[in-house]
PDB file of N, CA and C in Angstrom:
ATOM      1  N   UNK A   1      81.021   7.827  20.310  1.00  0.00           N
ATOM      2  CA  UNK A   1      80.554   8.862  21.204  1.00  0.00           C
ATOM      3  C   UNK A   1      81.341  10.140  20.950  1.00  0.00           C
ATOM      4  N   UNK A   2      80.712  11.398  20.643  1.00  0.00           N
ATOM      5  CA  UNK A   2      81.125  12.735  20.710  1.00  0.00           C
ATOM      6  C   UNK A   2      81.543  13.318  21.939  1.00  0.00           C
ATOM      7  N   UNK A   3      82.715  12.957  22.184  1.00  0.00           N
ATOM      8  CA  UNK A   3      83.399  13.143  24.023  1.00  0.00           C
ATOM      9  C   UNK A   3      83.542  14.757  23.629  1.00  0.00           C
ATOM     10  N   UNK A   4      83.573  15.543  22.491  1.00  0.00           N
ATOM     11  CA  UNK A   4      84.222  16.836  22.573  1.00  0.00           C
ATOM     12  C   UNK A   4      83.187  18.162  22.459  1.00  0.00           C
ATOM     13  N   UNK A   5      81.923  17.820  22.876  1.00  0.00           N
ATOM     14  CA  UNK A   5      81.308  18.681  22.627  1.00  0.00           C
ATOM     15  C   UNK A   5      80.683  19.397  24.365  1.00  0.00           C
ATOM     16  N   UNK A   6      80.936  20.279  24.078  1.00  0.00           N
ATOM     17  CA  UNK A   6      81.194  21.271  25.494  1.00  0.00           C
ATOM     18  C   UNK A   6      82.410  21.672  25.846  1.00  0.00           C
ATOM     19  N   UNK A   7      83.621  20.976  25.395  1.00  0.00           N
ATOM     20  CA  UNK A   7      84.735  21.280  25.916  1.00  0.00           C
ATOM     21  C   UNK A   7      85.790  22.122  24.581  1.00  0.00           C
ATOM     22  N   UNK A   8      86.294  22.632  25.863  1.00  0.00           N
ATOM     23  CA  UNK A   8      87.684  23.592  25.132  1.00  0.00           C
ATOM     24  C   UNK A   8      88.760  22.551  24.464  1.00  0.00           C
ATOM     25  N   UNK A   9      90.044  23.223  23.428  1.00  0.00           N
ATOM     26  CA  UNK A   9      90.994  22.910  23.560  1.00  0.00           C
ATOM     27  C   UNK A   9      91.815  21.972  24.214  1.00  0.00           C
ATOM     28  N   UNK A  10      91.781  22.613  25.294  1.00  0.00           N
ATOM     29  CA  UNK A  10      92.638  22.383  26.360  1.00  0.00           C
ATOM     30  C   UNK A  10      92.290  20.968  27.211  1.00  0.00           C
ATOM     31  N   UNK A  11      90.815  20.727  27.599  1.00  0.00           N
ATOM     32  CA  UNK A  11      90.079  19.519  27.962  1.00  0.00           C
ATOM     33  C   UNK A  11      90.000  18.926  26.887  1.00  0.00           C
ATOM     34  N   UNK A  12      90.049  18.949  25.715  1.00  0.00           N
ATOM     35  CA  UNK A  12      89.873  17.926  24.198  1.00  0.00           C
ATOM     36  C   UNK A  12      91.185  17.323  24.464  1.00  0.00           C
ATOM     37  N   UNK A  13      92.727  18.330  24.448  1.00  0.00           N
ATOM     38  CA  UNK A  13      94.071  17.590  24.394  1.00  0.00           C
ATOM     39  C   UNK A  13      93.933  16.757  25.334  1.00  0.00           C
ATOM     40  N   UNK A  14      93.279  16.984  26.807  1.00  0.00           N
ATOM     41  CA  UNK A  14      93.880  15.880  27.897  1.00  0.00           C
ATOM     42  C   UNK A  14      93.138  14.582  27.546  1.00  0.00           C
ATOM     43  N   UNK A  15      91.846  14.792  27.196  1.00  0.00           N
ATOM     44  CA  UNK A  15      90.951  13.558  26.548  1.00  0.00           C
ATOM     45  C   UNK A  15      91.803  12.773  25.851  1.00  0.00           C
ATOM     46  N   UNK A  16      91.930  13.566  24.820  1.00  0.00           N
ATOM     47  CA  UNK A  16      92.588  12.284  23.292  1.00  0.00           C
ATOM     48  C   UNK A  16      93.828  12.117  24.028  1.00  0.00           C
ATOM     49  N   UNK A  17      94.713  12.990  24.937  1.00  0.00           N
ATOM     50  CA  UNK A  17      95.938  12.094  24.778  1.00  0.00           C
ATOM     51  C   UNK A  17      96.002  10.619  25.990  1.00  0.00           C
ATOM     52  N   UNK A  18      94.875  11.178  27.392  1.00  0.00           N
ATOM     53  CA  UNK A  18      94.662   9.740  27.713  1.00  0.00           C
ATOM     54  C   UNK A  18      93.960   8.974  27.082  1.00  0.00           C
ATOM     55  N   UNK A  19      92.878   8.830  26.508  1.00  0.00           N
ATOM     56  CA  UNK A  19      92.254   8.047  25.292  1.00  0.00           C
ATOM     57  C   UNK A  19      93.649   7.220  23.872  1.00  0.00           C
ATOM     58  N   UNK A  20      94.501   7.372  24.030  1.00  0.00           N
ATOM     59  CA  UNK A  20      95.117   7.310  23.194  1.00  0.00           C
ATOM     60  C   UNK A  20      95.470   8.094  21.707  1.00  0.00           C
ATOM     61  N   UNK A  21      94.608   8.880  21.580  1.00  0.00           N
ATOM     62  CA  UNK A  21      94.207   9.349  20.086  1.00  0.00           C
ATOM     63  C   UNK A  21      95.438  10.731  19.807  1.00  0.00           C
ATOM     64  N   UNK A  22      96.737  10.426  20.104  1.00  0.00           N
ATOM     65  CA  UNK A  22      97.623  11.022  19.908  1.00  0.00           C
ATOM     66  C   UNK A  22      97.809  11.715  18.835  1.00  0.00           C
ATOM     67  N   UNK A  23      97.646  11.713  17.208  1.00  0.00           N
ATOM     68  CA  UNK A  23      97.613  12.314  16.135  1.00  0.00           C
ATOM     69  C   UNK A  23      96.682  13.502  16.874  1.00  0.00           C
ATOM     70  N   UNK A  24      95.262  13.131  16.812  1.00  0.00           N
ATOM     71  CA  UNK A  24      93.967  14.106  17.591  1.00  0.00           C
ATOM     72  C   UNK A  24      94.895  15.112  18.163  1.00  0.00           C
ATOM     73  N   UNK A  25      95.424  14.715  19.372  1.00  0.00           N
ATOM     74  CA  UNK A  25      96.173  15.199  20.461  1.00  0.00           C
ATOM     75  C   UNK A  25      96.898  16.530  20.235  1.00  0.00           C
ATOM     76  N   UNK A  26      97.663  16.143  18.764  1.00  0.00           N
ATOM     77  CA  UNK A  26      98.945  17.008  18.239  1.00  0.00           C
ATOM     78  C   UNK A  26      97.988  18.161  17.615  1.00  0.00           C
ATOM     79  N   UNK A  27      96.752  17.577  16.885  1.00  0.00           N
ATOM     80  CA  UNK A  27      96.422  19.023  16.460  1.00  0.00           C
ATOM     81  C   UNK A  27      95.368  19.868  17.442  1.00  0.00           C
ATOM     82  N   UNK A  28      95.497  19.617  18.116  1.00  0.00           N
ATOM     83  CA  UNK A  28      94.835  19.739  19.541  1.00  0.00           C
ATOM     84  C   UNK A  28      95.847  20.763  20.297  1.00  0.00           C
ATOM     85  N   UNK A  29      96.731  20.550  20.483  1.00  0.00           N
ATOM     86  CA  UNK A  29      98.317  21.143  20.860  1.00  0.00           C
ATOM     87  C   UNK A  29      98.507  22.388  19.864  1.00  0.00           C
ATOM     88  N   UNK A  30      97.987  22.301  18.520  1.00  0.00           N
ATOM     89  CA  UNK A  30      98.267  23.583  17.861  1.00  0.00           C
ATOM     90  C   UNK A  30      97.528  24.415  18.366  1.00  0.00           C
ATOM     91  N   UNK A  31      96.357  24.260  18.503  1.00  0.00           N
ATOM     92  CA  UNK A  31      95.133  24.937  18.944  1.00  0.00           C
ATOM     93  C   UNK A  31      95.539  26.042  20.492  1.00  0.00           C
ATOM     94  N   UNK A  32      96.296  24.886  21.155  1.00  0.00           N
ATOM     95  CA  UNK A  32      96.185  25.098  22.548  1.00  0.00           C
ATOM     96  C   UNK A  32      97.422  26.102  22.280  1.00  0.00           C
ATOM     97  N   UNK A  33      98.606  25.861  21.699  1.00  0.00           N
ATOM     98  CA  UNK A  33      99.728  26.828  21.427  1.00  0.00           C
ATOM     99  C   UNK A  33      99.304  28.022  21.186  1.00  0.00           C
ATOM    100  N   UNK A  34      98.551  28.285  20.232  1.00  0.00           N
ATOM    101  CA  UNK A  34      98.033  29.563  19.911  1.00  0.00           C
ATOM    102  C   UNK A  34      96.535  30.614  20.408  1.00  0.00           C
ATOM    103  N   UNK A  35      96.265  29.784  21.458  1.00  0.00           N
ATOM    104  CA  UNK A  35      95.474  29.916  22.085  1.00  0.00           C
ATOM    105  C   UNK A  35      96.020  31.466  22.744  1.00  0.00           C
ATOM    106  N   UNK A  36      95.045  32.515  22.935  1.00  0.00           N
ATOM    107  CA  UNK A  36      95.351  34.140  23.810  1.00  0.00           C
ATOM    108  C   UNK A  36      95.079  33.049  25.364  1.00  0.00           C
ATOM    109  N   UNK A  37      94.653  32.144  25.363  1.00  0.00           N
ATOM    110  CA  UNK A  37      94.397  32.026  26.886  1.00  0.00           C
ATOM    111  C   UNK A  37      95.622  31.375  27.476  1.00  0.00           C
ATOM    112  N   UNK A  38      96.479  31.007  27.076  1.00  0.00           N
ATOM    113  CA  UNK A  38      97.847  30.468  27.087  1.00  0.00           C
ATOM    114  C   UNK A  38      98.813  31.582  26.914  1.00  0.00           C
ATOM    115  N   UNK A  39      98.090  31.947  25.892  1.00  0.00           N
ATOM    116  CA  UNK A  39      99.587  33.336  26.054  1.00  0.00           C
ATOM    117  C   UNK A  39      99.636  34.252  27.212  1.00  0.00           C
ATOM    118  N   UNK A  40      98.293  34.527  27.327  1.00  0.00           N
ATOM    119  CA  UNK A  40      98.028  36.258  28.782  1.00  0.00           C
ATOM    120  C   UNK A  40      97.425  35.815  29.792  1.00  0.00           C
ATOM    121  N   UNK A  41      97.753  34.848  30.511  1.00  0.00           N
ATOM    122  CA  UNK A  41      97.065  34.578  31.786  1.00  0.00           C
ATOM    123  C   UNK A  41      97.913  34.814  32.317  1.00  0.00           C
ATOM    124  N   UNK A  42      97.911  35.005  33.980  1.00  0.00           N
ATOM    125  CA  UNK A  42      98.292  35.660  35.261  1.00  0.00           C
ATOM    126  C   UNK A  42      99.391  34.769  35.208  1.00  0.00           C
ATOM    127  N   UNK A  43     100.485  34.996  35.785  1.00  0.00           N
ATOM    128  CA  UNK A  43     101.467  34.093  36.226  1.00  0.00           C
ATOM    129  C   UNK A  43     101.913  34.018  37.460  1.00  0.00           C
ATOM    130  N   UNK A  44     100.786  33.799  38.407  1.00  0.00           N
ATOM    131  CA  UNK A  44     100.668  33.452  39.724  1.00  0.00           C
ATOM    132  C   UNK A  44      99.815  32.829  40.151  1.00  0.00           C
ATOM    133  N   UNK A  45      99.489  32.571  40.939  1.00  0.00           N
ATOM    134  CA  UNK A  45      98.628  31.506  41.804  1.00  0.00           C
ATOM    135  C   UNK A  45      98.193  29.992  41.043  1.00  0.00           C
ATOM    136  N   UNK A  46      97.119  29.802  41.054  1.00  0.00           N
ATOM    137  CA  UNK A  46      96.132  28.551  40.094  1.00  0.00           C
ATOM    138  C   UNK A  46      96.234  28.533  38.589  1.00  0.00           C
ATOM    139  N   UNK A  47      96.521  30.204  38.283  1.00  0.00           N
ATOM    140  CA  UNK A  47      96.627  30.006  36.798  1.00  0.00           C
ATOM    141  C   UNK A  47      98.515  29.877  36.517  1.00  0.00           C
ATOM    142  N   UNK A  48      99.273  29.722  37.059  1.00  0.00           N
ATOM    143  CA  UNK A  48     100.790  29.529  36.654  1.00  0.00           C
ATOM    144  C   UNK A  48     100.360  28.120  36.982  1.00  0.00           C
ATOM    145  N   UNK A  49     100.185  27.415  37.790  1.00  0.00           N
ATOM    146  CA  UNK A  49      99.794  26.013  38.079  1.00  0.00           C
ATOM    147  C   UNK A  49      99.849  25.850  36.602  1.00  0.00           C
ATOM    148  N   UNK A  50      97.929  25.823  36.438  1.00  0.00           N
ATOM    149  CA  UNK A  50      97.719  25.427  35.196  1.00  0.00           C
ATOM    150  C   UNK A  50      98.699  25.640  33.897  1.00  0.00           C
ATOM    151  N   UNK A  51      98.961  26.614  33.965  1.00  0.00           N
ATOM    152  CA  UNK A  51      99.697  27.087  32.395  1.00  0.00           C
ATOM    153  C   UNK A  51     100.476  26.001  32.846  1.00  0.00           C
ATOM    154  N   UNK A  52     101.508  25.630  33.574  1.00  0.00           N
ATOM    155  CA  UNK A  52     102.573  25.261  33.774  1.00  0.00           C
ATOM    156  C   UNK A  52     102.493  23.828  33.324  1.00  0.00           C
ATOM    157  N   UNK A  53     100.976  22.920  33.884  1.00  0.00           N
ATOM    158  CA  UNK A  53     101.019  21.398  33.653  1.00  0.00           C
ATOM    159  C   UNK A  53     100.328  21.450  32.087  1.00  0.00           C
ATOM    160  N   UNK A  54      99.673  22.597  31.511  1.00  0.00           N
ATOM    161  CA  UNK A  54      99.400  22.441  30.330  1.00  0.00           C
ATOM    162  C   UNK A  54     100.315  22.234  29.112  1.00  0.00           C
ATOM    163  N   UNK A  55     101.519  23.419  29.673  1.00  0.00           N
ATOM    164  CA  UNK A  55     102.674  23.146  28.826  1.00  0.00           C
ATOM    165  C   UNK A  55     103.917  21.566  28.793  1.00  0.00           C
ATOM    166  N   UNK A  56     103.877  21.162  29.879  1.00  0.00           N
ATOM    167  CA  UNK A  56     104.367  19.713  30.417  1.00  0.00           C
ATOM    168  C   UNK A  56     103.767  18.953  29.492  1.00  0.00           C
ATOM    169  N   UNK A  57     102.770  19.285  28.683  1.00  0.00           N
ATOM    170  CA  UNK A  57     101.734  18.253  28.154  1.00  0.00           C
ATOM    171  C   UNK A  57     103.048  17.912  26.428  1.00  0.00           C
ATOM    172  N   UNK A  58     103.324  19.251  26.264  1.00  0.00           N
ATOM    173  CA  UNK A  58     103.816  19.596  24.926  1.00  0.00           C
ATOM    174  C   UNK A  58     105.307  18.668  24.400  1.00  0.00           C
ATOM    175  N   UNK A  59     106.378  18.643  24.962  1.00  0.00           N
ATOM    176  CA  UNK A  59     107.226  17.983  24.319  1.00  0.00           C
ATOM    177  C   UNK A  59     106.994  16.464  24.367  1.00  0.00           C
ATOM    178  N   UNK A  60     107.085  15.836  25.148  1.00  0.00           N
ATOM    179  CA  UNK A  60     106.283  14.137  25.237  1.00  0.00           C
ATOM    180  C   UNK A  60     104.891  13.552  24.045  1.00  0.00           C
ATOM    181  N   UNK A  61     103.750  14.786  24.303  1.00  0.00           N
ATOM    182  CA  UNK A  61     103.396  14.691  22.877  1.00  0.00           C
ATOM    183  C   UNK A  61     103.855  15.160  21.781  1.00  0.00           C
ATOM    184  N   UNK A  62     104.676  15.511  21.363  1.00  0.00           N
ATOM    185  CA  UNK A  62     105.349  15.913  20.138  1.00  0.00           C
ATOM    186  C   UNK A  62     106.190  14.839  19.858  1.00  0.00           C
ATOM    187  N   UNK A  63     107.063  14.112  21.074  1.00  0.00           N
ATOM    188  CA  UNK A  63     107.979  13.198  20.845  1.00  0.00           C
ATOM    189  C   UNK A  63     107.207  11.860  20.904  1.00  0.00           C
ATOM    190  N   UNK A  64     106.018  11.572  20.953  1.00  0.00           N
ATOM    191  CA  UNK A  64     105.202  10.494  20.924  1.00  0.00           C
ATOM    192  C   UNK A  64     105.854   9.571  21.862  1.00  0.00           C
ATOM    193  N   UNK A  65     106.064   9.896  23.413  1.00  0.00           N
ATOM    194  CA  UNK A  65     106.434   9.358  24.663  1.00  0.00           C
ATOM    195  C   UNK A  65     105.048   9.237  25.352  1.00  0.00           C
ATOM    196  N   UNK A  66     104.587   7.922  25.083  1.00  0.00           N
ATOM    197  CA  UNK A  66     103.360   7.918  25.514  1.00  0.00           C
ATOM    198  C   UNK A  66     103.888   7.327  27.248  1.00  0.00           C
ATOM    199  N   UNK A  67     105.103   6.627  27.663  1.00  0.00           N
ATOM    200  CA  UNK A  67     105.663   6.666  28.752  1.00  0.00           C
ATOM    201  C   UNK A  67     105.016   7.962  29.684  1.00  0.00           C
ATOM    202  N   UNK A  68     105.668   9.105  29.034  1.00  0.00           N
ATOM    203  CA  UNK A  68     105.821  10.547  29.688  1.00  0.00           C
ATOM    204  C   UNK A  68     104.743  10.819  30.129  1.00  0.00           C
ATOM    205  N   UNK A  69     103.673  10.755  28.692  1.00  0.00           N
ATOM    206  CA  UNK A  69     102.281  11.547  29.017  1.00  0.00           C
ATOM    207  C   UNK A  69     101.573  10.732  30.250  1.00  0.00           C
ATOM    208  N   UNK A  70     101.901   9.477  30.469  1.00  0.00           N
ATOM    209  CA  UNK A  70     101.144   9.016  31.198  1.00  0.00           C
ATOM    210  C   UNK A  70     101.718   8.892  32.736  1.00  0.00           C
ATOM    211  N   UNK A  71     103.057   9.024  32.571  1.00  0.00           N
ATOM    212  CA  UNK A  71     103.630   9.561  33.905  1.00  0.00           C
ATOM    213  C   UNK A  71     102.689  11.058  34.280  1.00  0.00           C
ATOM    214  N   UNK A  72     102.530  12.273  33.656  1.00  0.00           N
ATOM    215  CA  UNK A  72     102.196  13.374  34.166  1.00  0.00           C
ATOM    216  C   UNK A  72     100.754  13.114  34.159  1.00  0.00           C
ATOM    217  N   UNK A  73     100.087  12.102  33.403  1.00  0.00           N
ATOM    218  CA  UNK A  73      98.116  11.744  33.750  1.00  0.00           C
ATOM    219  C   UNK A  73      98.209  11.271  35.037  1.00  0.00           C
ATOM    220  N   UNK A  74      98.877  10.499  35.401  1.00  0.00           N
ATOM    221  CA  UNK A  74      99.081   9.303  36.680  1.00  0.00           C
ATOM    222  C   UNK A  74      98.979  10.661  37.924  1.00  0.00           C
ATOM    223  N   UNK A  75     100.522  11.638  37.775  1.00  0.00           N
ATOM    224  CA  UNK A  75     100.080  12.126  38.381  1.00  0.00           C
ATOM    225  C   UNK A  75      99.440  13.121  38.887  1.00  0.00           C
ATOM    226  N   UNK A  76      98.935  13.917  38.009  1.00  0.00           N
ATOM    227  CA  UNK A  76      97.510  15.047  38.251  1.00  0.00           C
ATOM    228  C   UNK A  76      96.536  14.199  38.776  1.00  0.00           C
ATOM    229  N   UNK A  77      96.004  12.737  38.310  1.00  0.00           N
ATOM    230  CA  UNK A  77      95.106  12.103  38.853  1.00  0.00           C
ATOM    231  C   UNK A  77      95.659  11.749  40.865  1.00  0.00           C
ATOM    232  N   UNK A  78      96.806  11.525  41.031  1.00  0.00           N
ATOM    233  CA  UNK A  78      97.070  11.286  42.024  1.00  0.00           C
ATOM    234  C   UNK A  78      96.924  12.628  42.890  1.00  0.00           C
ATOM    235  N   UNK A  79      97.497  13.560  42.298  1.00  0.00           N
ATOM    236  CA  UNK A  79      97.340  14.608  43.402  1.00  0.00           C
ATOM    237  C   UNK A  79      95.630  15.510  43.200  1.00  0.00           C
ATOM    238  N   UNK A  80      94.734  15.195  42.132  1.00  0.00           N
ATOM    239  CA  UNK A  80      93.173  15.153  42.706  1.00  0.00           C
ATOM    240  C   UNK A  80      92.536  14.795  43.474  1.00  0.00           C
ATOM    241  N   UNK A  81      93.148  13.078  43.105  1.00  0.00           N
ATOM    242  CA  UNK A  81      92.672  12.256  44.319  1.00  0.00           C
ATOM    243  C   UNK A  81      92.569  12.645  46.000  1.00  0.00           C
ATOM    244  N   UNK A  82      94.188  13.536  45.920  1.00  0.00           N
ATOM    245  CA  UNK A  82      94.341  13.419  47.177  1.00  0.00           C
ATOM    246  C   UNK A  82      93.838  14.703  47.912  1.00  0.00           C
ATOM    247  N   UNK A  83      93.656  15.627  46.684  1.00  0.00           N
ATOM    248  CA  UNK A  83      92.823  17.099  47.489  1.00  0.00           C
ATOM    249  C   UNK A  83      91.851  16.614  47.623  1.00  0.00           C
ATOM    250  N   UNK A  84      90.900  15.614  46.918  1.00  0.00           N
ATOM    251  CA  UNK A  84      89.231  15.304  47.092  1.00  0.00           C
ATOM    252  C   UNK A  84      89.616  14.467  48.184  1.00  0.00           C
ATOM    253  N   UNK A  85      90.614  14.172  48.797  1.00  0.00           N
ATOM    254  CA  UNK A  85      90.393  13.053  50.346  1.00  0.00           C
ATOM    255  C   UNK A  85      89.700  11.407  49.656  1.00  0.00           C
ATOM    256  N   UNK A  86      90.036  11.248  48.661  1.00  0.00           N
ATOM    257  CA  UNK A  86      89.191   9.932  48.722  1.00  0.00           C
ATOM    258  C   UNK A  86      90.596   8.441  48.151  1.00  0.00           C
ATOM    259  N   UNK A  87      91.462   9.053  48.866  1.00  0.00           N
ATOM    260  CA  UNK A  87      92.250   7.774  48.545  1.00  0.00           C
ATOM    261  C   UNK A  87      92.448   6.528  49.138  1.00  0.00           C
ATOM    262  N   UNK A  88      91.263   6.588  49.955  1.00  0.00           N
ATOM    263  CA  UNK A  88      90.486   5.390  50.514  1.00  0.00           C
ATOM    264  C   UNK A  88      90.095   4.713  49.638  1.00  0.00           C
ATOM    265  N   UNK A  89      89.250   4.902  48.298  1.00  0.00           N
ATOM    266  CA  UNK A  89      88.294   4.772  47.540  1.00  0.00           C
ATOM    267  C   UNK A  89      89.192   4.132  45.920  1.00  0.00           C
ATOM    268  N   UNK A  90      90.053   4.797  45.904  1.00  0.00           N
ATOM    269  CA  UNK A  90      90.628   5.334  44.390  1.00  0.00           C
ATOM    270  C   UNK A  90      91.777   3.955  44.120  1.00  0.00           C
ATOM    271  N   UNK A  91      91.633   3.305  43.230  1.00  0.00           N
ATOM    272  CA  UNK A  91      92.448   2.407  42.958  1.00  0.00           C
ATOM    273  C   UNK A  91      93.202   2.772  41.427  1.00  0.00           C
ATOM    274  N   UNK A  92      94.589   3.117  41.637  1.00  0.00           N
ATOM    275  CA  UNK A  92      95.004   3.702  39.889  1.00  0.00           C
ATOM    276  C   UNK A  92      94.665   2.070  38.958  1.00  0.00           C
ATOM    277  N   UNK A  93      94.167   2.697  37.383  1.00  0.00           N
ATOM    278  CA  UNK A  93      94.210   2.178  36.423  1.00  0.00           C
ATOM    279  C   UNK A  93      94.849   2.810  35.483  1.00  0.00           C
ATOM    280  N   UNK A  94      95.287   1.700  34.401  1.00  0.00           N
ATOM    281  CA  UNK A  94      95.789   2.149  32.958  1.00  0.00           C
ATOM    282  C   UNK A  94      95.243   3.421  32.458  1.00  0.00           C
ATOM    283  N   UNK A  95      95.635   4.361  31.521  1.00  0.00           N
ATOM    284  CA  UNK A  95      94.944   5.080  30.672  1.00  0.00           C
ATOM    285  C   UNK A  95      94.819   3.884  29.596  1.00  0.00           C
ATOM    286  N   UNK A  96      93.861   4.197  28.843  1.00  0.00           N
ATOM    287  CA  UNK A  96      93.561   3.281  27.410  1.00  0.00           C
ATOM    288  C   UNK A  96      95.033   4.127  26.305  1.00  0.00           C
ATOM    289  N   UNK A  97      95.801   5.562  26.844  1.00  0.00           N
ATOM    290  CA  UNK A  97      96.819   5.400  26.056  1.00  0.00           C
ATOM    291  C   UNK A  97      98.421   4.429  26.657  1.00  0.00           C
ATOM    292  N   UNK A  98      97.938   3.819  27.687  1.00  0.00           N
ATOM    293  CA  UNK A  98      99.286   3.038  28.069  1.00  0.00           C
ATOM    294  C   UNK A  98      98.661   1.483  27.414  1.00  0.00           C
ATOM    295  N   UNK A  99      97.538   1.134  26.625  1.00  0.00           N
ATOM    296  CA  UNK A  99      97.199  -0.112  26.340  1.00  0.00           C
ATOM    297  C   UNK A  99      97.183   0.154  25.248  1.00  0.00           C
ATOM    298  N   UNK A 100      97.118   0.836  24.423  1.00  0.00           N
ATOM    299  CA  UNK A 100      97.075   1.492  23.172  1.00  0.00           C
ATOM    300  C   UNK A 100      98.526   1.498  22.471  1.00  0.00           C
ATOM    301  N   UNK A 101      99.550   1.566  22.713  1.00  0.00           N
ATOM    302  CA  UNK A 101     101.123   1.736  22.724  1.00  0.00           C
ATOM    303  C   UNK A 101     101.443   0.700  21.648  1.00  0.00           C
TER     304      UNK A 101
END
């Protein structure tokens, strides 16, 4: 399946690196490094957020700490969960990169 068609950079890295596909990942990370949308965005509100967990993404994948990456998947998924109110509903699972290891 072609998971990458519609999406940026930035949604391709988070794919492959929970998917496992870490090599993918790294050149995925070049992309995203040199990206103008990484370099000149606002550094306040939603977009420092973002920049901020995008860059978190970078040394763990470089150091192939698939531990790490999946500590910071675990928790962006946890704190979605909990703005959408449905942690009634939501039971955590593996990424396929913590079975993948």
């Amino acid at each position: 399946m072609d998971y990458t068609w519609g999406k940026d950079c930035f949604e391709n890295l988070v794919y492959d690196i929970a998917l496992g596909n870490l090599n993918l990942a790294r050149c995925w990370w070049q992309e995203v490094e040199a990206s103008p949308e990484l370099q000149h965005l606002p550094q306040e509100g939603p977009w420092r957020t973002w920049n901020l967990r995008i860059r978190s993404l970078g040394k763990p994948l470089m150091d192939d700490n698939r531990a790490a990456l999946a500590a910071i998947l675990h928790r962006w998924e946890r704190e979605n969960v909990a703005c959408a109110k449905v942690e009634a509903m939501w039971a955590p699972t593996p990424f396929p990169l913590e079975e993948a290891g």
